[in-house]
Every structure is written in C-alpha cells, then in structure tokens.
Protein backbone atom coordinates (compact mmCIF):
# COMPACT_ATOMS: atom_id res chain seq x y z
CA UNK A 1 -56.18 65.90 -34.04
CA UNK A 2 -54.43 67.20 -30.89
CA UNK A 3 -51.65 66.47 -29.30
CA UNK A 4 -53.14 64.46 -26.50
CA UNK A 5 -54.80 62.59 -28.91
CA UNK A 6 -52.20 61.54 -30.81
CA UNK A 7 -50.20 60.48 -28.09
CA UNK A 8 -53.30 58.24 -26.78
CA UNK A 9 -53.55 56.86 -30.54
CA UNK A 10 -49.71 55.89 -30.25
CA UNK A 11 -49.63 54.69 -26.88
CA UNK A 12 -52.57 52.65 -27.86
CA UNK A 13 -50.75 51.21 -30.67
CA UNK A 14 -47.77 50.62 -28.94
CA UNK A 15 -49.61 48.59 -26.30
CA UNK A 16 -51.36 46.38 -29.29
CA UNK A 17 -47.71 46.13 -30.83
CA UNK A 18 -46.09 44.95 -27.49
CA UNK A 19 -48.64 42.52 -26.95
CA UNK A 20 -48.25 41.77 -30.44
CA UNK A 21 -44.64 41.02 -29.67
CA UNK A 22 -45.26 38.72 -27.23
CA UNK A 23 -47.62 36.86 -29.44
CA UNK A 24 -45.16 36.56 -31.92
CA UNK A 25 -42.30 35.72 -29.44
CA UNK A 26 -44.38 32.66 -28.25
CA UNK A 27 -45.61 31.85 -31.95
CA UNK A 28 -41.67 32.12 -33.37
CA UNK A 29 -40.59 29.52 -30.06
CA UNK A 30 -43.22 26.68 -31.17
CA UNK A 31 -42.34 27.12 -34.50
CA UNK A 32 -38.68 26.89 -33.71
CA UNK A 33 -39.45 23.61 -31.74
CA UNK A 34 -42.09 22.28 -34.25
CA UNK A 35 -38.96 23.05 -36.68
CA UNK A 36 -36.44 21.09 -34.46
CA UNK A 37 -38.38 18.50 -33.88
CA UNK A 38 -39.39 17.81 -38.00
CA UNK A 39 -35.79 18.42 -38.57
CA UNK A 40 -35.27 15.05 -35.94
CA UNK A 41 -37.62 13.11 -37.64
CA UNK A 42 -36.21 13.96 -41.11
CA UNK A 43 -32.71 12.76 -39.72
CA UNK A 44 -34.44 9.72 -38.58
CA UNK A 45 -36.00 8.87 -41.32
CA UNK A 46 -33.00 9.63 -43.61
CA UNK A 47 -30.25 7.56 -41.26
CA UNK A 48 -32.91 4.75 -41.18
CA UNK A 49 -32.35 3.35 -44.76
CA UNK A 50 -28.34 2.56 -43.65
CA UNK A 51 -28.88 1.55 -40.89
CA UNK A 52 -31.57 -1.14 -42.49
CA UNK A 53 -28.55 -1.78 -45.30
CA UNK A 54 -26.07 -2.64 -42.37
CA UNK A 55 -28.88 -4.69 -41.03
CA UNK A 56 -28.86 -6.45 -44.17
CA UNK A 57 -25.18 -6.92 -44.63
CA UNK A 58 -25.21 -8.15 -40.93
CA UNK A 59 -27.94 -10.47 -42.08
CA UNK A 60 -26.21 -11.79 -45.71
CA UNK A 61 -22.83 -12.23 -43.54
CA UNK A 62 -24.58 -14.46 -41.03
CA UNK A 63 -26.44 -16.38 -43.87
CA UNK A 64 -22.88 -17.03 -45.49
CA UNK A 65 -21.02 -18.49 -42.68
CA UNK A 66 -24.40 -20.57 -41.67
CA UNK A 67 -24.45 -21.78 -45.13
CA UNK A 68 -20.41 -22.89 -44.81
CA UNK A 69 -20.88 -24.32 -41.53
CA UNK A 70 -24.06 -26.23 -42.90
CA UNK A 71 -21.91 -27.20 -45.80
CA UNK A 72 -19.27 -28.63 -44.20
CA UNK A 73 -21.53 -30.12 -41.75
CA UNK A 74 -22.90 -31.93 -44.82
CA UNK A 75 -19.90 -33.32 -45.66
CA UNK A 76 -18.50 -34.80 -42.29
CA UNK A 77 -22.09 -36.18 -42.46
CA UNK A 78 -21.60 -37.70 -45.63
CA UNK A 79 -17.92 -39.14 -44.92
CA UNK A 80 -19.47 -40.70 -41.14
CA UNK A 81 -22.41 -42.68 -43.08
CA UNK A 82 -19.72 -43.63 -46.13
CA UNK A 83 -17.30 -44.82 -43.16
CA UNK A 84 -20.47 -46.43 -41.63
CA UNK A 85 -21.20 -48.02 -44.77
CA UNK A 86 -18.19 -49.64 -45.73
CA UNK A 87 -17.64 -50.53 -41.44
CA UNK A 88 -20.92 -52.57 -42.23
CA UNK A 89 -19.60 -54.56 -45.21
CA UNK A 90 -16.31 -55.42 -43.27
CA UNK A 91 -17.63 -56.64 -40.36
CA UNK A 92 -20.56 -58.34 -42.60
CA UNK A 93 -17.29 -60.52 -44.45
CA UNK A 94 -15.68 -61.07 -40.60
CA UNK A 95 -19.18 -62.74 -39.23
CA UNK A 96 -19.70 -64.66 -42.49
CA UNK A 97 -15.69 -66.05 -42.26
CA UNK A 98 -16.40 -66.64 -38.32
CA UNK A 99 -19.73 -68.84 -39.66
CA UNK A 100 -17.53 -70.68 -42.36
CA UNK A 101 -15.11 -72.12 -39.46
CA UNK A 102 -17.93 -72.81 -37.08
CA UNK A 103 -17.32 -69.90 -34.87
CA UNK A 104 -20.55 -67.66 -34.34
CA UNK A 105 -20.11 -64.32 -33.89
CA UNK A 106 -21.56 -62.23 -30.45
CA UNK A 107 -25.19 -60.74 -31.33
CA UNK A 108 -24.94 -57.52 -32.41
CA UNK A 109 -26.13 -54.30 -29.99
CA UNK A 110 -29.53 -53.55 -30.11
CA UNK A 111 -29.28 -50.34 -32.49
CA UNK A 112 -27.65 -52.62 -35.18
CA UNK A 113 -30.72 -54.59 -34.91
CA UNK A 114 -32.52 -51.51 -35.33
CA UNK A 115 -30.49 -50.43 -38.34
CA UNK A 116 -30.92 -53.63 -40.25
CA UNK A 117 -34.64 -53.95 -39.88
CA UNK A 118 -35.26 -50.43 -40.33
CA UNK A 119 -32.30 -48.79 -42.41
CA UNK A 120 -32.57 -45.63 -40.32
C-alpha cells in the first residue's frame, strides 16, 4: 500500500471512530440516566417498607388511645346507668311513701314513661 492510501484507510477509520464516539457518548448518557433513575426507584422501594412500619406504629398508637378513651367511655357509661338505676329505686320508695299518706305524686316526664314501658 502507498502512502496516500494509508492515510485514506486512517482517515476513514478515524471518521467511523469519531462517529463512533458520538454514538457511544449518547449511548453512555441514557445509560447514565436509565442508571439514575433505577437507582431512584431502588431507594423508593427500599425507604418504602419504614415508612409503611411508621405507618403502622402511627396506626397501633391511634388504636391504643381509641381503645382507652373507649374504655373509659365504658365506664362513665356504666357508673351513669348504675346512678340511673339506683335514682329509679329512690324515687320509686318517695312516690310509694307519697301514696301511703294520700299525697299523689306529679306524673312523670314523658321519657320516664318511655323508659318504663320500654326499658330502653
């Protein structure tokens, strides 16, 4: 081969490596975002198990203080219909003493009515 020819064989080659090069610029910046962005999902994915465990402690915590409330709503609920109860015997011994001396008592309000035919 000649001289001329060589150089025409490596300017040739040099043209199909520099366009090369720009191929392989372009391919190695999509791969560096397809990279970046699998590397964001991974993260994702990875922080998404605590932050579902924090949702769940957020969850058992509010569970716990709706159970105490409920609890000790239970309770004042319990003491109101003991007090209610024991209100209803009392004033059940007052109307029968007022009865035994010839005094009748006033009727009672209409939700006592209620109460005593229906128990609720």
């Amino acid at each position: 081969m000649s001289v001329g020819e060589w150089a025409a064989l490596i300017g040739a080659a040099g043209s199909v490596l520099g366009g090369g090069g720009l191929f392989v610029g372009r391919a190695t910046v999509k791969a560096a975002r397809a990279t970046a962005a699998a590397n964001e999902a991974a993260a994702r994915l990875a922080a998404e198990p605590a932050m579902r465990a924090e949702d769940l402690k957020v969850l058992q915590a509010t569970m716990a203080r709706v159970d105490e409330e409920n609890g000790s709503l239970r309770g004042r609920l319990h003491r109101l219909e003991v007090l209610v109860r024991a209100f209803s015997s009392y004033v059940g011994q007052l109307t029968g003493q007022m009865r035994s001396h010839g005094v009748e008592p006033p009727a009672p309000p209409d939700a006592v009515d209620e109460y005593n035919r229906t128990g609720v």
